[in-house]
Protein backbone atom coordinates (compact mmCIF):
# COMPACT_ATOMS: atom_id res chain seq x y z
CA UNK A 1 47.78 56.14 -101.17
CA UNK A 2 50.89 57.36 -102.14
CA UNK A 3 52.74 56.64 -105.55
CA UNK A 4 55.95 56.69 -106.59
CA UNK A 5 57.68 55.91 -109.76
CA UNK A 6 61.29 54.36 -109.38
CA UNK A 7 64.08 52.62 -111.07
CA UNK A 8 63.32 48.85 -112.07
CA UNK A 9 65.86 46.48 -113.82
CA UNK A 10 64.65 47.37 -117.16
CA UNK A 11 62.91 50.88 -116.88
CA UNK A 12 60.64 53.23 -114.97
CA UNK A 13 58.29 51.37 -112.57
CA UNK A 14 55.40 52.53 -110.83
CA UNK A 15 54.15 51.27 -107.24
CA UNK A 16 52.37 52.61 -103.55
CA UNK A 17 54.76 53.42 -100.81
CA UNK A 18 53.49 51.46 -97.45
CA UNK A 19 55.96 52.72 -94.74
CA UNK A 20 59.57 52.28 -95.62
CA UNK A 21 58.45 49.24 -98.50
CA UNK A 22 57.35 50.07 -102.41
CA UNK A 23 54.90 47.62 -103.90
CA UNK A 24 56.52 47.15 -107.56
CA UNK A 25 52.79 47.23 -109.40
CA UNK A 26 54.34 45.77 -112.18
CA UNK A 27 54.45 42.56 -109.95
CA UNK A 28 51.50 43.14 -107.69
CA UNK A 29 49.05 44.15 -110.25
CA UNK A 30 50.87 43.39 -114.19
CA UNK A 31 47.68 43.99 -115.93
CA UNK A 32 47.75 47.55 -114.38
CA UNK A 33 49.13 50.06 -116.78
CA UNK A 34 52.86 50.72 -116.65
CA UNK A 35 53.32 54.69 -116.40
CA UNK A 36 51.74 56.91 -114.33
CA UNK A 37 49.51 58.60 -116.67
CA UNK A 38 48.37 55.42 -117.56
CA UNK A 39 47.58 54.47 -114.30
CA UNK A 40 45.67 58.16 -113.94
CA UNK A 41 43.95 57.65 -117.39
CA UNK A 42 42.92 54.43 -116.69
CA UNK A 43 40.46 56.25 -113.65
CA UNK A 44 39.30 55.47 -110.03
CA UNK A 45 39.13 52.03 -110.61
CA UNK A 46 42.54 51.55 -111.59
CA UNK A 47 43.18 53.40 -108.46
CA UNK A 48 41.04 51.66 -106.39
CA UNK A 49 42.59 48.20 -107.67
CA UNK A 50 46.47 49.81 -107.13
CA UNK A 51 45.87 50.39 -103.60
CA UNK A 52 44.08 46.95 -102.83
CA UNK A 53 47.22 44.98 -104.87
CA UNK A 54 49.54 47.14 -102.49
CA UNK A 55 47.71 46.07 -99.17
CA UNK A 56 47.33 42.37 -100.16
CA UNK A 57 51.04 42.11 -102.12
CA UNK A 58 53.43 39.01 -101.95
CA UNK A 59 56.81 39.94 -100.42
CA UNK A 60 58.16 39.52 -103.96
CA UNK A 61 56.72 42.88 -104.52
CA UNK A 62 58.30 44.18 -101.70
CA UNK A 63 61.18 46.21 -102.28
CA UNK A 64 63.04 48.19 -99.34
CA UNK A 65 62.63 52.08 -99.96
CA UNK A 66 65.95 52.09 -98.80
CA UNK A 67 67.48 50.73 -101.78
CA UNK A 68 64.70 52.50 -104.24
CA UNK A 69 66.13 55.42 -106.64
CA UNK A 70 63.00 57.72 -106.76
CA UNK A 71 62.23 59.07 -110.67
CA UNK A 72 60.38 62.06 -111.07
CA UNK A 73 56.94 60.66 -110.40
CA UNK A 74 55.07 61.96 -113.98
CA UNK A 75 58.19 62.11 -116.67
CA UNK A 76 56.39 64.04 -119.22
CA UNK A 77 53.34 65.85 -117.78
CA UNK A 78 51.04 67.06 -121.42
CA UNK A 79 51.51 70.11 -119.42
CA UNK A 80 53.40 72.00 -116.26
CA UNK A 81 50.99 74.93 -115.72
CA UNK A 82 52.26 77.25 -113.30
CA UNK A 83 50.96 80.00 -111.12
CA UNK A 84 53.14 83.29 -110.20
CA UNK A 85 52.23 85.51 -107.04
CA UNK A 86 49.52 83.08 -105.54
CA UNK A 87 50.37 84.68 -102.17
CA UNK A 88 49.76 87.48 -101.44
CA UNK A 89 52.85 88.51 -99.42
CA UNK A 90 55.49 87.05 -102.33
CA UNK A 91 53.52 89.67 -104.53
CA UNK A 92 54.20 92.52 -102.19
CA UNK A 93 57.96 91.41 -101.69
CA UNK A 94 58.31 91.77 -104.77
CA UNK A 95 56.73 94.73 -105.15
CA UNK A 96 53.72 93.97 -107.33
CA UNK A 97 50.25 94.28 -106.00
CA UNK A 98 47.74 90.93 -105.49
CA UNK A 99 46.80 89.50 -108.89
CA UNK A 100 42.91 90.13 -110.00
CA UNK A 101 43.74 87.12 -112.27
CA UNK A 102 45.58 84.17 -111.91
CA UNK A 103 49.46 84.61 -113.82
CA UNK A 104 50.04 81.83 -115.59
CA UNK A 105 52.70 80.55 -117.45
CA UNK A 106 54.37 76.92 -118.57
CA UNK A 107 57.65 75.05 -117.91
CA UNK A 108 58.75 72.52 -120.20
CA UNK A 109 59.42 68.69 -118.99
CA UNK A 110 63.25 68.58 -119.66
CA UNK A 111 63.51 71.29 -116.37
CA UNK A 112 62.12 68.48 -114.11
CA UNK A 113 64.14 66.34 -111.61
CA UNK A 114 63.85 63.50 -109.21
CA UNK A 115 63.90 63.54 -105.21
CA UNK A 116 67.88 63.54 -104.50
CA UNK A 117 69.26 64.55 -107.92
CA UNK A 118 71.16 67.66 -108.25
CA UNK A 119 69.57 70.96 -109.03
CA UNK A 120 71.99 72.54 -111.67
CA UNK A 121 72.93 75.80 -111.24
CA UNK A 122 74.03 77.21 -115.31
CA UNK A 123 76.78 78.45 -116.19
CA UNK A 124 75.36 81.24 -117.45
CA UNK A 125 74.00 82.49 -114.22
CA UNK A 126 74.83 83.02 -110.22
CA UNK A 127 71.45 83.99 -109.49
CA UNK A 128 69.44 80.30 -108.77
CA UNK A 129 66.58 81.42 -106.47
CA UNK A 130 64.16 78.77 -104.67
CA UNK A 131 60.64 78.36 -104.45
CA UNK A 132 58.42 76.19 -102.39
CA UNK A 133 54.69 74.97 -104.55
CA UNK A 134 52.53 72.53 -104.29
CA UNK A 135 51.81 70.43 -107.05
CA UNK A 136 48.09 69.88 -107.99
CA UNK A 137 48.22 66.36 -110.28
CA UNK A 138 45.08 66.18 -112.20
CA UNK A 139 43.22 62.79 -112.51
CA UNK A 140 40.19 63.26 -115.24
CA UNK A 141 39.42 65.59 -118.68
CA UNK A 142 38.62 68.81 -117.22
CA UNK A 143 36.77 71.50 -118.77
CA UNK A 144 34.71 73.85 -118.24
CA UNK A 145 34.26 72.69 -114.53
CA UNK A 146 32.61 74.49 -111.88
CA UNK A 147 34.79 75.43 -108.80
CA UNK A 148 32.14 73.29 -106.26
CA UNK A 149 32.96 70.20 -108.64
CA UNK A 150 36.73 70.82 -108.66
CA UNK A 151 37.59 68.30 -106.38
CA UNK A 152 36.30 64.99 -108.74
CA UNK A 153 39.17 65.90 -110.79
CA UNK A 154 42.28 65.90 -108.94
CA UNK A 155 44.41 62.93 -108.06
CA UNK A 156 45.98 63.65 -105.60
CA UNK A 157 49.43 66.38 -104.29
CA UNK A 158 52.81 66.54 -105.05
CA UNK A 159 55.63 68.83 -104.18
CA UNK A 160 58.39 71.50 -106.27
CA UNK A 161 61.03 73.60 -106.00
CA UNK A 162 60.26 76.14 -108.69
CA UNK A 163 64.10 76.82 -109.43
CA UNK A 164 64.59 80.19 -111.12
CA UNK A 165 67.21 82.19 -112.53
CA UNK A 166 66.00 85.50 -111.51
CA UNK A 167 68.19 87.47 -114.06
CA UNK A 168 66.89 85.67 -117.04
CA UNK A 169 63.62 85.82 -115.51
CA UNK A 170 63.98 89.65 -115.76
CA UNK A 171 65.25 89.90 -119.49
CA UNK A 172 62.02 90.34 -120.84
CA UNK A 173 58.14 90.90 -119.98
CA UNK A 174 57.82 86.87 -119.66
CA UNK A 175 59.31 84.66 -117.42
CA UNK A 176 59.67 81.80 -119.51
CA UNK A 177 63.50 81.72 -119.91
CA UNK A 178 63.95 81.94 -116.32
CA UNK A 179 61.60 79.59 -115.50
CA UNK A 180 62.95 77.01 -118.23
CA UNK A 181 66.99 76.02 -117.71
CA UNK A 182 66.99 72.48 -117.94
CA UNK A 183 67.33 70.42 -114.04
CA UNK A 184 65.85 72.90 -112.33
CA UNK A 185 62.51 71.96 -111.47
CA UNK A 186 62.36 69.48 -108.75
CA UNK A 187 59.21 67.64 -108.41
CA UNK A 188 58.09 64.57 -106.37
CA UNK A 189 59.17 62.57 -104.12
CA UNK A 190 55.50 61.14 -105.02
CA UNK A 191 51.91 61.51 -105.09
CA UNK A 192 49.57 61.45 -102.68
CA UNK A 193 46.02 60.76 -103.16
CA UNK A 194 43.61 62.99 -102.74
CA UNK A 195 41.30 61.13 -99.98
CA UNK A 196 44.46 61.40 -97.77
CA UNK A 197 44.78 65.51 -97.82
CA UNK A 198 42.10 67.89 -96.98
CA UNK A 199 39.42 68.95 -99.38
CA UNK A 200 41.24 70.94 -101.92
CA UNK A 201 44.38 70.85 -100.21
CA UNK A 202 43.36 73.88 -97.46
CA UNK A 203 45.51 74.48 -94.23
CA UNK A 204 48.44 73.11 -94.92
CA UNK A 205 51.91 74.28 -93.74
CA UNK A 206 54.31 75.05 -96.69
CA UNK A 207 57.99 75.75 -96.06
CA UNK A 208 61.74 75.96 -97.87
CA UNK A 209 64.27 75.02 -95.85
CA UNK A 210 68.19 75.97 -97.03
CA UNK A 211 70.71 73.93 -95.45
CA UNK A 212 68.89 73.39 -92.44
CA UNK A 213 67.46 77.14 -92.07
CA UNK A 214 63.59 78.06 -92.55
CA UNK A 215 63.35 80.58 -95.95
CA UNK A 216 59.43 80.40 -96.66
CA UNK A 217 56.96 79.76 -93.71
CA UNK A 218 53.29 79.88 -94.79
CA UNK A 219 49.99 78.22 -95.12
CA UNK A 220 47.98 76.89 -98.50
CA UNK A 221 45.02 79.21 -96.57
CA UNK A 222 47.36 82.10 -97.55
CA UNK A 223 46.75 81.04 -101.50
CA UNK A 224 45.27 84.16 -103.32
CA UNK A 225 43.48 81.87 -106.05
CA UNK A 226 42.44 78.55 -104.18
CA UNK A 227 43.06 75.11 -105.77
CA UNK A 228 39.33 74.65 -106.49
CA UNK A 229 39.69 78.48 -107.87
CA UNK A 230 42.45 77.58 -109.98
CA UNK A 231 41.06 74.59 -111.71
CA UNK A 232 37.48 76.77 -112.32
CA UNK A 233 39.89 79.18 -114.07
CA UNK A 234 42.14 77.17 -115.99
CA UNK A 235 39.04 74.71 -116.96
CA UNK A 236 37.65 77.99 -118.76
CA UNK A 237 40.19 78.51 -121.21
CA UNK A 238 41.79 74.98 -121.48
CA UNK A 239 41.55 71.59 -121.40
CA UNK A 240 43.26 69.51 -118.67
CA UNK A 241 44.09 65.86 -118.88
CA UNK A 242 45.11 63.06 -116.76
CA UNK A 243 48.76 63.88 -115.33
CA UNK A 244 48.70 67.25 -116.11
CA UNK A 245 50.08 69.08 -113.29
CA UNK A 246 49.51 72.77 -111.67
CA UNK A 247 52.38 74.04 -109.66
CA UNK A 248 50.21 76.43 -107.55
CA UNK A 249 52.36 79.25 -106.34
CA UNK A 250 55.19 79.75 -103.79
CA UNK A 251 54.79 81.82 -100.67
CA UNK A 252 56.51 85.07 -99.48
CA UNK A 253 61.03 84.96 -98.32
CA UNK A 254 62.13 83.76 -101.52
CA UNK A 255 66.61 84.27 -102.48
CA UNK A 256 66.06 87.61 -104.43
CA UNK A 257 63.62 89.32 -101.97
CA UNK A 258 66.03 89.63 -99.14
CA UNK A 259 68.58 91.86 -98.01
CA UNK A 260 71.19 90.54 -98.87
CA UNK A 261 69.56 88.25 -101.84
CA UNK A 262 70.31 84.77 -100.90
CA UNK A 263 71.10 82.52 -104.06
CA UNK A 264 71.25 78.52 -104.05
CA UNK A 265 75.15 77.68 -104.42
CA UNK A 266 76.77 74.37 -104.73
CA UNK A 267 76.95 71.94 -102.27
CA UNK A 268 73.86 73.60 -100.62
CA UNK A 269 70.81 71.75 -99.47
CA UNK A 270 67.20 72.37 -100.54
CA UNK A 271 64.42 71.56 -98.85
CA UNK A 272 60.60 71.89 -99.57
CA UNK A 273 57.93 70.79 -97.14
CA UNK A 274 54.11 70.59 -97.19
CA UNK A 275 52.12 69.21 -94.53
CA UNK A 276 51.17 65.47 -95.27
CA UNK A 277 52.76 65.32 -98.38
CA UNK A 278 56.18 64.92 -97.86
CA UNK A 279 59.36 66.65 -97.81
CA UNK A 280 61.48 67.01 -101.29
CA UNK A 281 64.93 67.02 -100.70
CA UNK A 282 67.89 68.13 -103.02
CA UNK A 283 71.32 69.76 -103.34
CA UNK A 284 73.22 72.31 -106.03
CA UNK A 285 75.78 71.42 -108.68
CA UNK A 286 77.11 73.72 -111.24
CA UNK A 287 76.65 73.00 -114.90
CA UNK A 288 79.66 70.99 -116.43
């Protein structure tokens, strides 16, 4: 199943994309919840009962994805955890050796963006770098949990483009100001279920794509910490809760690594790319 949340006529709405059609929930199922972390909160059942109200909907649930403005598909995750050099070679491009331990750090929810809107580029700053990730969207409490029962606790997949400012990234030991100007985290276009990827997300081509040419190339096999690993890890020190979301780690031929560094300007295109879960499109503006 894949979810989306969208524009209705009086607020966010949240439905299953069949083909080029979103089911409207708020039609097909009303006594669903409203939000996505409601939906996610609410547990398999409310899952289970989403995607049967999707197959059997009237056509007054209908609505054309054509004419449907995607919204990012969790508005305000409790958290963004993220994951730096989870592959190997974007490690050794940058010139750091394989992490021991996973290196994590948080983004705020006033960074993220929809499918089609504008990455900003600050004024402060030429230096807006790209990264591919997939996004692990978590589905129950988690703690403590053993990496053989990670799976029972994701969702399902999303995409991001992990936009960074690689100068501010660089002005101190942490890279939470780089990580953290505000529309630069892309993240959708929507969720897919976890019964429609492989177990814990394995195999799967990742790519970046700028204005039409490949930038990253790699595989989720390539991940130095798995997504089962990650969750073991995280579970250990924290508690996750429904909608939370893990932004796993980008691959190897980001901007700054190359010679000449290649930096996201406006008017460009971004692309990001995972096998099976969609491709999240956007473009550059500069700050006004």
């Amino acid at each position: 199943m894949r979810l989306v949340t969208f524009q209705g006529q009086s607020g966010p709405v949240i439905g299953v994309r069949l083909g080029d059609k979103v089911i409207d929930l708020s039609k097909a199922a009303p006594d669903l919840p409203g939000d996505m972390i409601g939906l996610l909160e609410s547990g398999e059942s409310a899952l289970a009962k989403a995607k049967a109200a999707a197959d059997n909907a009237a056509e007054d649930a209908k609505v054309d994805m054509s004419s449907v403005k995607l919204l990012v598909p969790i508005a305000r995750p409790g958290k963004i955890v993220c994951i730096g050099r989870n592959y190997a070679a974007h490690a050794a491009e940058g010139g750091s050796e394989t992490p021991t331990y996973p290196e994590v750090f948080y983004r705020g929810s006033t960074t993220l963006i929809a499918q089609g809107e504008p990455i900003i580029r600050p004024k402060c700053s030429d230096k807006l770098d790209f990264e591919a990730e997939l996004v692990v969207v978590i589905g129950k409490l988690a703690k403590h949990v053993a990496e053989a029962d990670a799976g029972a606790y994701i969702a399902g997949y999303s995409l991001f483009n992990e936009g960074t400012l690689r100068d501010y990234q660089r002005k101190s030991s942490q890279w939470t100001v780089g990580k953290n100007f505000d529309n630069t985290g892309p993240f959708g276009p929507e969720i897919v279920t976890s019964d429609e990827v492989p177990e814990g997300a394995k195999g799967l081509r990742i790519q970046s794509r700028l204005n039409g040419q490949i930038m990253q190339d790699a595989n989720t096999d390539d991940l130095v910490f798995t997504i089962h690993n990650l969750l073991y890890r995280l579970t250990e020190c924290m508690t996750l809760e429904p909608g939370d979301i893990i932004v796993s780690g980008t691959p190897a031929g980001v901007g700054y690594a190359r010679t000449p560094p290649v930096f996201m300007k406006p008017g460009d295109i971004i692309e990001i790319e995972v096998d099976g879960i969609g491709v999240l499109t956007n473009t550059i503006e500069d700050e006004k």
